[in-house]
Protein backbone atom coordinates (compact mmCIF):
# COMPACT_ATOMS: atom_id res chain seq x y z
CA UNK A 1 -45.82 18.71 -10.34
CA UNK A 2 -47.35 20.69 -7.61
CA UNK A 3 -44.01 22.54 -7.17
CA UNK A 4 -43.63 23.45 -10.62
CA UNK A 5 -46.85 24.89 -11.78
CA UNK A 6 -45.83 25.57 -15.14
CA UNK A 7 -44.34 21.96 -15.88
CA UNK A 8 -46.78 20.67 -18.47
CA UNK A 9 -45.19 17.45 -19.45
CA UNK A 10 -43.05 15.30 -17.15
CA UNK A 11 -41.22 12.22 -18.04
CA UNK A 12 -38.83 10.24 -16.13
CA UNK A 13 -35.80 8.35 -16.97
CA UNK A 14 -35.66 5.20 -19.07
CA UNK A 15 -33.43 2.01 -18.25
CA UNK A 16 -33.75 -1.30 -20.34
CA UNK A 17 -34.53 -4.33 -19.10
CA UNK A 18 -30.43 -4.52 -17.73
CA UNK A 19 -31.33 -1.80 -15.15
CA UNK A 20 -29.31 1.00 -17.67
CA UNK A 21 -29.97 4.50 -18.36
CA UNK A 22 -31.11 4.55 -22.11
CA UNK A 23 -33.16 8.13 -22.10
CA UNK A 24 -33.19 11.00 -20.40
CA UNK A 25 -35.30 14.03 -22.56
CA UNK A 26 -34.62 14.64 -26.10
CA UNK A 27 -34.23 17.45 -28.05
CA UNK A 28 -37.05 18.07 -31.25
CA UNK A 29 -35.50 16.15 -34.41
CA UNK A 30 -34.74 18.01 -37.42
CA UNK A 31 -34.26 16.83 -40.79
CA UNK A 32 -30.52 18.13 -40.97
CA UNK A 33 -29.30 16.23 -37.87
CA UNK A 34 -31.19 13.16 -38.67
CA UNK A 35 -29.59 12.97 -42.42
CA UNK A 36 -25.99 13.98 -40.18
CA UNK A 37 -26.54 10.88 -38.24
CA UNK A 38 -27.71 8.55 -40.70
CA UNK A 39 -24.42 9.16 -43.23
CA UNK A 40 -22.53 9.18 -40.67
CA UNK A 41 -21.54 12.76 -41.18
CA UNK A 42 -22.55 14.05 -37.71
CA UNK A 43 -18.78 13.54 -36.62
CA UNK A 44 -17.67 16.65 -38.97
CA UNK A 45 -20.00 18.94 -37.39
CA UNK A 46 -20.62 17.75 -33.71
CA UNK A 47 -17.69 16.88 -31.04
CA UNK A 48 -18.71 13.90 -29.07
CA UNK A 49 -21.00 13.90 -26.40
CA UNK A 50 -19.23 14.34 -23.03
CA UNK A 51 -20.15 10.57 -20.65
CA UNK A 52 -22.82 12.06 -17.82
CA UNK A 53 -23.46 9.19 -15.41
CA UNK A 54 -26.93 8.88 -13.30
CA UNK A 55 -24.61 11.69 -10.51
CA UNK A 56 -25.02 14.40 -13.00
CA UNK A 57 -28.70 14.50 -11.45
CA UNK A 58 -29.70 18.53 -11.88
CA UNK A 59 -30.01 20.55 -8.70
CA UNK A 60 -33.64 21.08 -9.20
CA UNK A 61 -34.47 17.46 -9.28
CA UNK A 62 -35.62 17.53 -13.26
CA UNK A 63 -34.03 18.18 -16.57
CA UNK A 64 -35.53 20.37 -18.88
CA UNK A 65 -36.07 19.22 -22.96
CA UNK A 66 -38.27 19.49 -25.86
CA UNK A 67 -39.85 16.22 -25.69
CA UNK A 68 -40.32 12.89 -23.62
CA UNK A 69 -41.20 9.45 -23.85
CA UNK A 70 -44.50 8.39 -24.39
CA UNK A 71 -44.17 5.44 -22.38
CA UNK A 72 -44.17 7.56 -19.51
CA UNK A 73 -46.36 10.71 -19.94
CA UNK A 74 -47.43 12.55 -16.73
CA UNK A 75 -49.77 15.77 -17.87
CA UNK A 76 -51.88 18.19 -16.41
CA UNK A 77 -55.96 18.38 -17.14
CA UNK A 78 -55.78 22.44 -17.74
CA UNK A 79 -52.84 20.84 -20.15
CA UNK A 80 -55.41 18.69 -22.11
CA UNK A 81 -58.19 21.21 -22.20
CA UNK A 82 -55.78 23.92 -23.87
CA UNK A 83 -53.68 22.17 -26.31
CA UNK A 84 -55.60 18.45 -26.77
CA UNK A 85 -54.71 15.12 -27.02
CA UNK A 86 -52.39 13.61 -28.91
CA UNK A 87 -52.73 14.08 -32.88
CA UNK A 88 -55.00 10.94 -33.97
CA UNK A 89 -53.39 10.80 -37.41
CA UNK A 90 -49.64 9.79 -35.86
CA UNK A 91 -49.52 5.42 -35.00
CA UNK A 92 -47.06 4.75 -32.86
CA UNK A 93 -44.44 6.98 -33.45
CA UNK A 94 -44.23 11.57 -33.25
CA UNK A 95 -47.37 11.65 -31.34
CA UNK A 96 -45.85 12.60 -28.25
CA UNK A 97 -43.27 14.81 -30.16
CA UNK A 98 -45.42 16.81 -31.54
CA UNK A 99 -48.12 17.03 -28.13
CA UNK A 100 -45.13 18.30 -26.51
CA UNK A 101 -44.32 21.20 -29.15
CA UNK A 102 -47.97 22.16 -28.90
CA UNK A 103 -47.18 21.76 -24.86
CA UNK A 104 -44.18 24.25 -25.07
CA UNK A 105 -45.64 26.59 -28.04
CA UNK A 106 -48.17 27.19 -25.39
CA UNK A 107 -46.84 28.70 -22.43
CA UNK A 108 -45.79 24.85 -20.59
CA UNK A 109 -42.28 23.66 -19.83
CA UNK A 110 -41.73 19.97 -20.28
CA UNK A 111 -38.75 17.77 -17.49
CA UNK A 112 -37.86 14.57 -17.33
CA UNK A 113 -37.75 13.47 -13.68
CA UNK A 114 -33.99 12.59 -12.33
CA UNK A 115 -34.84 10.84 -9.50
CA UNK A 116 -37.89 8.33 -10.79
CA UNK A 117 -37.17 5.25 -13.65
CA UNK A 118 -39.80 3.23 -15.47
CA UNK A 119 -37.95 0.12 -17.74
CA UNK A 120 -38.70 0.14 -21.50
CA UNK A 121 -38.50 -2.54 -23.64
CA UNK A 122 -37.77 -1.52 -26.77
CA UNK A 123 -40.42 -1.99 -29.64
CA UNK A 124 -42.62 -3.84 -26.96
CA UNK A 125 -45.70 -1.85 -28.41
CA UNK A 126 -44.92 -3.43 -32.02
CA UNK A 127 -44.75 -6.46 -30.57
CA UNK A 128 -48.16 -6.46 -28.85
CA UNK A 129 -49.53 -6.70 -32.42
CA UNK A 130 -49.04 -9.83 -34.44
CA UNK A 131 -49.94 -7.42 -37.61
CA UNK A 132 -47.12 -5.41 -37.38
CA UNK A 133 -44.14 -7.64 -35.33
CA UNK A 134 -43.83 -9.86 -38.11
CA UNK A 135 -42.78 -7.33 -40.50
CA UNK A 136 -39.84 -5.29 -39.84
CA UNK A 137 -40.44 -3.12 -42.99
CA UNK A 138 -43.60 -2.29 -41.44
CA UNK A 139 -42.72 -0.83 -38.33
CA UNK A 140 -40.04 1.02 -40.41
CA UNK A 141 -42.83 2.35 -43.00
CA UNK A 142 -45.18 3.65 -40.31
CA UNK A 143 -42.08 5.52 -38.32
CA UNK A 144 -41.28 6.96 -41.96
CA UNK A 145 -44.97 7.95 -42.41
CA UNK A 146 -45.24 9.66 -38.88
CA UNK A 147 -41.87 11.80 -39.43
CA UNK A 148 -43.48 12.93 -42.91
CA UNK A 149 -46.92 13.79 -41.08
CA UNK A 150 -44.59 16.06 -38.86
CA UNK A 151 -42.41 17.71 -40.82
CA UNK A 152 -45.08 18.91 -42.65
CA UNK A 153 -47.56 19.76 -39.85
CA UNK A 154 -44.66 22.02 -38.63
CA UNK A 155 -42.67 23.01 -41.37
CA UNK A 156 -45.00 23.37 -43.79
CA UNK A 157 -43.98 21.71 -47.64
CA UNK A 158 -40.44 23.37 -47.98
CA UNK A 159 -40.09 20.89 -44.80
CA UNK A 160 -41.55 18.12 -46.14
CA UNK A 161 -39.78 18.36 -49.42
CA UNK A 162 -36.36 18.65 -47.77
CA UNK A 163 -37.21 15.71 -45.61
CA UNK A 164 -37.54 13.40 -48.52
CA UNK A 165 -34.56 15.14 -50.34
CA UNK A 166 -32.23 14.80 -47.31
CA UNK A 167 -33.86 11.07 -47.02
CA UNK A 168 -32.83 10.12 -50.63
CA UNK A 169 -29.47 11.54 -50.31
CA UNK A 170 -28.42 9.79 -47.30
CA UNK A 171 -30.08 6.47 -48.96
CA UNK A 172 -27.51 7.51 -51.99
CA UNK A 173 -24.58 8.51 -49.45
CA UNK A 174 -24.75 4.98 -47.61
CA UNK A 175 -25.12 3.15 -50.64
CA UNK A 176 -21.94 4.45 -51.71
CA UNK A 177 -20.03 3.56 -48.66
CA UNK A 178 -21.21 0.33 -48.54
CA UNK A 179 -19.58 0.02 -51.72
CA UNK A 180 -16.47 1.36 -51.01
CA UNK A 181 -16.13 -0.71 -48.19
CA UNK A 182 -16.04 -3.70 -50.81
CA UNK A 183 -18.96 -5.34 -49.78
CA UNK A 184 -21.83 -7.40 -51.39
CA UNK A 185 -23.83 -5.33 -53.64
CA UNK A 186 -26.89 -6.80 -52.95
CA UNK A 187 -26.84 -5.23 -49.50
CA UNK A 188 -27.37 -1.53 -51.67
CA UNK A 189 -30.92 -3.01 -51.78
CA UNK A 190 -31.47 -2.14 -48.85
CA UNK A 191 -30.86 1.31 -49.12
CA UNK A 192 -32.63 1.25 -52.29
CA UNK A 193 -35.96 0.13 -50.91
CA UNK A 194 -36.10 2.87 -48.19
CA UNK A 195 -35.78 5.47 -50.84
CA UNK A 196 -38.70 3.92 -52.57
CA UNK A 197 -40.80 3.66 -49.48
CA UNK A 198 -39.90 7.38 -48.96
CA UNK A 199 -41.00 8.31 -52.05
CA UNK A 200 -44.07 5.85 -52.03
CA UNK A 201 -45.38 7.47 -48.82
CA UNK A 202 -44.87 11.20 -49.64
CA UNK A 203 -47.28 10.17 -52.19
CA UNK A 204 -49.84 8.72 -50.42
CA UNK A 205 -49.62 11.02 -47.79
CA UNK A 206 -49.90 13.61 -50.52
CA UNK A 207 -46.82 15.58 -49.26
CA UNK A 208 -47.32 15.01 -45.57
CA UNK A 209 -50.86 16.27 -45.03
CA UNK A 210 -52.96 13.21 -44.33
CA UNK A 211 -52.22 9.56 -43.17
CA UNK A 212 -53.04 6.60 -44.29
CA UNK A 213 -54.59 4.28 -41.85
């Protein structure tokens, strides 16, 4: 950090608990690559990602990217005192998303560290909380809530509505596929119910502009 004086943010890279590389930086999501992936679609538009291997470590020692890890969160104090903290109205999931747009929209760079690795055990924070491990749908409806929070935050209510559009529409693409592929109907409920919890939460968000813890 003291060599890079305009590093903002740095992360480092993630293994799980069998030692392997899981995350390395991410790019900012965006409601057309997220309905892409979720349908299944993503292979029309995207050729597949080239295999990279823990030697691909940059020359400079870091990788650049738009976000990292919360898990892991090194920041500077002239950091805090321009942008903030995190957003209070995000649980659990976006906050460190969108800290590190405000991180980048201000001047910052944010790297995830090539040469350091912290081990992250996946949904270990959900877990913590007998509240919210014992219901999957849970977990699932406050990730849902956060992504609405941020889509609108950032791009503004023609964002937000295409969010829950795209949302529906994949919920209706999958359904369909899972019906082609001859299986049991009652596994469309599943589908089903997401679009309903989409829907439910755009309203009590009101569109995305307040949460509702």
């Amino acid at each position: 950090m003291h060599g890079r004086p305009r590093c903002g943010v740095l992360g480092v890279r993630l293994t799980n608990e069998a030692g392997q590389s899981s995350y390395r930086g991410r790019p900012f999501p965006d409601t057309w690559t997220n309905f892409l992936v979720q349908t299944g679609l993503w292979r029309l538009f995207y050729a597949p990602p080239a295999p990279s291997s823990d030697a691909d470590e940059p020359a400079g020692g870091a990788w650049a990217c738009d976000w990292v890890v919360g898990c892991f969160y090194l920041t500077r104090r002239e950091v805090i005192e321009q942008v903030g903290l995190f957003d209070p109205r995000y649980f659990l999931y976006f906050e460190e998303v969108d800290h590190c747009r405000a991180v980048k929209d201000a001047g910052w760079t944010v790297e995830c560290l090539a040469g350091a690795s912290v081990i992250h055990v996946g949904g270990g924070s959900a877990e913590s909380e007998g509240e919210l491990s014992a219901s999957g749908r849970q977990i699932s409806a406050l990730q849902t809530e956060s992504e609405l929070l941020y889509y609108r935050k950032h791009n503004g209510l023609p964002g937000l509505l295409a969010t829950v559009s795209l949302a529906l529409l994949a919920d209706a693409i999958r359904s369909f596929k899972w019906i082609l592929k001859r299986r049991r109907l009652a596994g469309v409920g599943v589908f089903w119910r997401n679009s309903v919890m989409v829907c439910r939460l755009a309203r009590q968000t009101r569109l995305g502009t307040r949460a509702t813890r």
